[in-house]
C-alpha atoms as a PDB file:
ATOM      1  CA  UNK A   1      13.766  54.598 -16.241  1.00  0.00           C
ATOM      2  CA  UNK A   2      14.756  51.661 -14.699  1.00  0.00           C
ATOM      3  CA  UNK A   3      17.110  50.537 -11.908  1.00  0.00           C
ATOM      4  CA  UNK A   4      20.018  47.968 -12.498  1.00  0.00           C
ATOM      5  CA  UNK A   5      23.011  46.420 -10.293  1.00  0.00           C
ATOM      6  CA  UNK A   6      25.753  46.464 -11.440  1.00  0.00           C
ATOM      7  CA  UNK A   7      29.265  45.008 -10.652  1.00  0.00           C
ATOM      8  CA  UNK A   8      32.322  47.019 -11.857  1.00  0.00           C
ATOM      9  CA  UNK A   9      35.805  45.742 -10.606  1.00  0.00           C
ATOM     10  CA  UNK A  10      33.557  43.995  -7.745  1.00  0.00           C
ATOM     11  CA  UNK A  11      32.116  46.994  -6.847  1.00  0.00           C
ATOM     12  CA  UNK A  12      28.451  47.368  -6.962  1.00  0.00           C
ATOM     13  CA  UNK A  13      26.547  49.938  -8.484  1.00  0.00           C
ATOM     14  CA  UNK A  14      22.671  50.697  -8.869  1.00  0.00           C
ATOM     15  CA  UNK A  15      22.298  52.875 -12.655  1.00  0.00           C
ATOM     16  CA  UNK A  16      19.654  54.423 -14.777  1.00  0.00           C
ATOM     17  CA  UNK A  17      18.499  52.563 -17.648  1.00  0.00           C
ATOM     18  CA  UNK A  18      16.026  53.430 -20.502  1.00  0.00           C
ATOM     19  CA  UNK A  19      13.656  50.842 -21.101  1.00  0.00           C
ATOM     20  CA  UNK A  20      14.759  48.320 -23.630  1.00  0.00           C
ATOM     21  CA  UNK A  21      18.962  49.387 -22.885  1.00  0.00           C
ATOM     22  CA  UNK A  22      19.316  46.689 -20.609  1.00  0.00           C
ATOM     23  CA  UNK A  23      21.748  44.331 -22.883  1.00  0.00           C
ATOM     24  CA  UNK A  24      23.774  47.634 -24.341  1.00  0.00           C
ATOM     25  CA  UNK A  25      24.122  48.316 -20.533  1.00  0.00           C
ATOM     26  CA  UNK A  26      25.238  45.219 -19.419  1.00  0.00           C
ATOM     27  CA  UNK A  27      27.220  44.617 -22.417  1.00  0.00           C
ATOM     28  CA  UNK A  28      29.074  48.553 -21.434  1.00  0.00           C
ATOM     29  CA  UNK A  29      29.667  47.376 -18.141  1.00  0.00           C
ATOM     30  CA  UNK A  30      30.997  44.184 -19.304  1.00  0.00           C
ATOM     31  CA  UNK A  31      33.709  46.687 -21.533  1.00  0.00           C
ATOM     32  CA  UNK A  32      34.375  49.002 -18.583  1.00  0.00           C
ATOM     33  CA  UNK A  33      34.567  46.081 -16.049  1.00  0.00           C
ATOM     34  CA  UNK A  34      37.004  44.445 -18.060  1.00  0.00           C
ATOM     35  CA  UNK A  35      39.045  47.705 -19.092  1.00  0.00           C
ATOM     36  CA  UNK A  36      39.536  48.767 -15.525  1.00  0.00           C
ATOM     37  CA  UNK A  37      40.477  44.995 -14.492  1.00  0.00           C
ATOM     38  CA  UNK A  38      43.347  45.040 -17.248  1.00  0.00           C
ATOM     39  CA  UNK A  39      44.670  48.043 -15.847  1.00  0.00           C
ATOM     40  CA  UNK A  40      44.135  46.884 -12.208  1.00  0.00           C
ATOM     41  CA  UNK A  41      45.871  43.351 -13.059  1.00  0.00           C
ATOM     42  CA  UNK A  42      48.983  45.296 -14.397  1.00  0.00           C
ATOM     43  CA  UNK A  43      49.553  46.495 -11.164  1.00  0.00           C
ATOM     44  CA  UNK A  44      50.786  50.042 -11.775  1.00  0.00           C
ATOM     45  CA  UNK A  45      48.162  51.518 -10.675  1.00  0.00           C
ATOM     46  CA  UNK A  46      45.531  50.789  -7.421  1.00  0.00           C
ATOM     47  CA  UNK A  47      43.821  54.033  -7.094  1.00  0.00           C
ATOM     48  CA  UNK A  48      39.748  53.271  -8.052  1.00  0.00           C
ATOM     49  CA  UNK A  49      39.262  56.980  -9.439  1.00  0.00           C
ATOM     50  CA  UNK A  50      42.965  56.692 -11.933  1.00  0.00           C
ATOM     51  CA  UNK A  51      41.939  53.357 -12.957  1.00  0.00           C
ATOM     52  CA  UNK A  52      38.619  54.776 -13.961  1.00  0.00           C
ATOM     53  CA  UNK A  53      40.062  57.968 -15.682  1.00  0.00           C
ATOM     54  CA  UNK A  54      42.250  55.654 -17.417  1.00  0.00           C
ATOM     55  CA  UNK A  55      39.963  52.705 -18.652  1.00  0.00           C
ATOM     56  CA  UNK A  56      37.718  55.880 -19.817  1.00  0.00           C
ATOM     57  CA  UNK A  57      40.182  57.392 -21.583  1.00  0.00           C
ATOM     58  CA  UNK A  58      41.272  54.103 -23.517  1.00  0.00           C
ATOM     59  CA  UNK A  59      37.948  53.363 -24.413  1.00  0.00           C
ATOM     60  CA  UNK A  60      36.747  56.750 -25.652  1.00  0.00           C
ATOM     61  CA  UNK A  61      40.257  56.748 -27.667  1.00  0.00           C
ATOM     62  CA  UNK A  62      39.245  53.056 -29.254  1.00  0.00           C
ATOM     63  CA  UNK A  63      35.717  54.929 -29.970  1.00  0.00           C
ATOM     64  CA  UNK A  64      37.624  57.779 -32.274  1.00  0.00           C
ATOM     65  CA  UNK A  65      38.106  54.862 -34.738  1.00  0.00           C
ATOM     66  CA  UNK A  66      34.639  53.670 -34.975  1.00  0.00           C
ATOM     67  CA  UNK A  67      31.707  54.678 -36.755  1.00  0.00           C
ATOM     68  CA  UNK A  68      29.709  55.855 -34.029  1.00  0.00           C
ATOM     69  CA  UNK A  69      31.388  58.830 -34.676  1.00  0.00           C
ATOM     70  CA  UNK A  70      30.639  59.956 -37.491  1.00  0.00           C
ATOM     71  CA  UNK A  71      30.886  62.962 -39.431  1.00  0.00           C
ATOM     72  CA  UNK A  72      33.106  66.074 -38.793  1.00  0.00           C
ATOM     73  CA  UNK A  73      36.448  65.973 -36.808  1.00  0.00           C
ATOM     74  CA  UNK A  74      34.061  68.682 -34.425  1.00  0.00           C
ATOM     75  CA  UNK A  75      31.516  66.631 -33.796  1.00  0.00           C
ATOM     76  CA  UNK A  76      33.559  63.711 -32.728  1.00  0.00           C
ATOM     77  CA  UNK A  77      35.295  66.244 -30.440  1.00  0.00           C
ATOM     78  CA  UNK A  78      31.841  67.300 -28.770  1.00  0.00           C
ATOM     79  CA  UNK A  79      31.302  63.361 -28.495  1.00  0.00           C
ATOM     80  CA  UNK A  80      34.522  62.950 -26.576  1.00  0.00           C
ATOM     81  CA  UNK A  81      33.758  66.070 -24.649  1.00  0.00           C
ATOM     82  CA  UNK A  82      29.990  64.843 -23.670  1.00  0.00           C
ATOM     83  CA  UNK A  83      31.529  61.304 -22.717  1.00  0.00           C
ATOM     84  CA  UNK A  84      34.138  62.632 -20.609  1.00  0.00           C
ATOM     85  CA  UNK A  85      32.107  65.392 -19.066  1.00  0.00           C
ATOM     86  CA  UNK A  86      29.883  62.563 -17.975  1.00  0.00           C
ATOM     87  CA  UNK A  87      32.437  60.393 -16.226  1.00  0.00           C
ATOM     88  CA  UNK A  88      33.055  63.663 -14.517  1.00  0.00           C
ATOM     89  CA  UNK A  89      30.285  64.149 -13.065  1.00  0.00           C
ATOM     90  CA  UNK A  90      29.761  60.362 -11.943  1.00  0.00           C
ATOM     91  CA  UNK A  91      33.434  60.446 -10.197  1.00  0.00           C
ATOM     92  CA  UNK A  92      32.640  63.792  -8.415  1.00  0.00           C
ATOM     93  CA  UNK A  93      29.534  62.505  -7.077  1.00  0.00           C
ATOM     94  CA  UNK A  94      29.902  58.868  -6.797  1.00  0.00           C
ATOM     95  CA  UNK A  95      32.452  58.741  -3.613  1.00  0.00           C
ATOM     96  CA  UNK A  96      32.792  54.940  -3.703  1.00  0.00           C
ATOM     97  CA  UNK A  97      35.163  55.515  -6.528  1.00  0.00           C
ATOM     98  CA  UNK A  98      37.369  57.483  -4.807  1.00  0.00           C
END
């Protein structure tokens, strides 16, 4: 696996990559960067970890429309469930955020 930096909200980050994911990484940080900078530029909110939450949640809720989920209304649910359990996990153990 290799190692990539990142910038999110100007905030950099060194993540995991499989070989060959570089451009669907980049091009997911590109989507998350510029998620969390909409929210930030609205100014209702300042907090790293809420903007997070909140740029997750709007972009796993855009995903419930799109064929990557296919199938049954349960397995998009364990989808959802997997992605947020994941952003979990990086915002408990990724301090910066906080």
């Amino acid at each position: 696996m290799k190692q990539i930096e990142v910038q999110i909200m100007g905030q950099g980050y060194l993540l995991g990559c499989p070989e060959g994911g570089e451009d669907r990484l980049h091009m997911a940080v590109q989507k998350v960067d510029e998620a969390m900078c909409k929210i930030r530029d609205a100014g209702k909110t300042k907090a790293r970890d809420r903007i997070a939450v909140l740029a997750a949640l709007n972009l796993a809720f855009d995903l419930t429309d799109k064929p990557i989920f296919s199938g049954s209304k349960d397995v998009q649910t364990d989808q959802l469930d997997g992605l947020l359990q994941r952003l979990d996990e990086t915002l408990r153990d990724d301090g910066q955020l906080l």
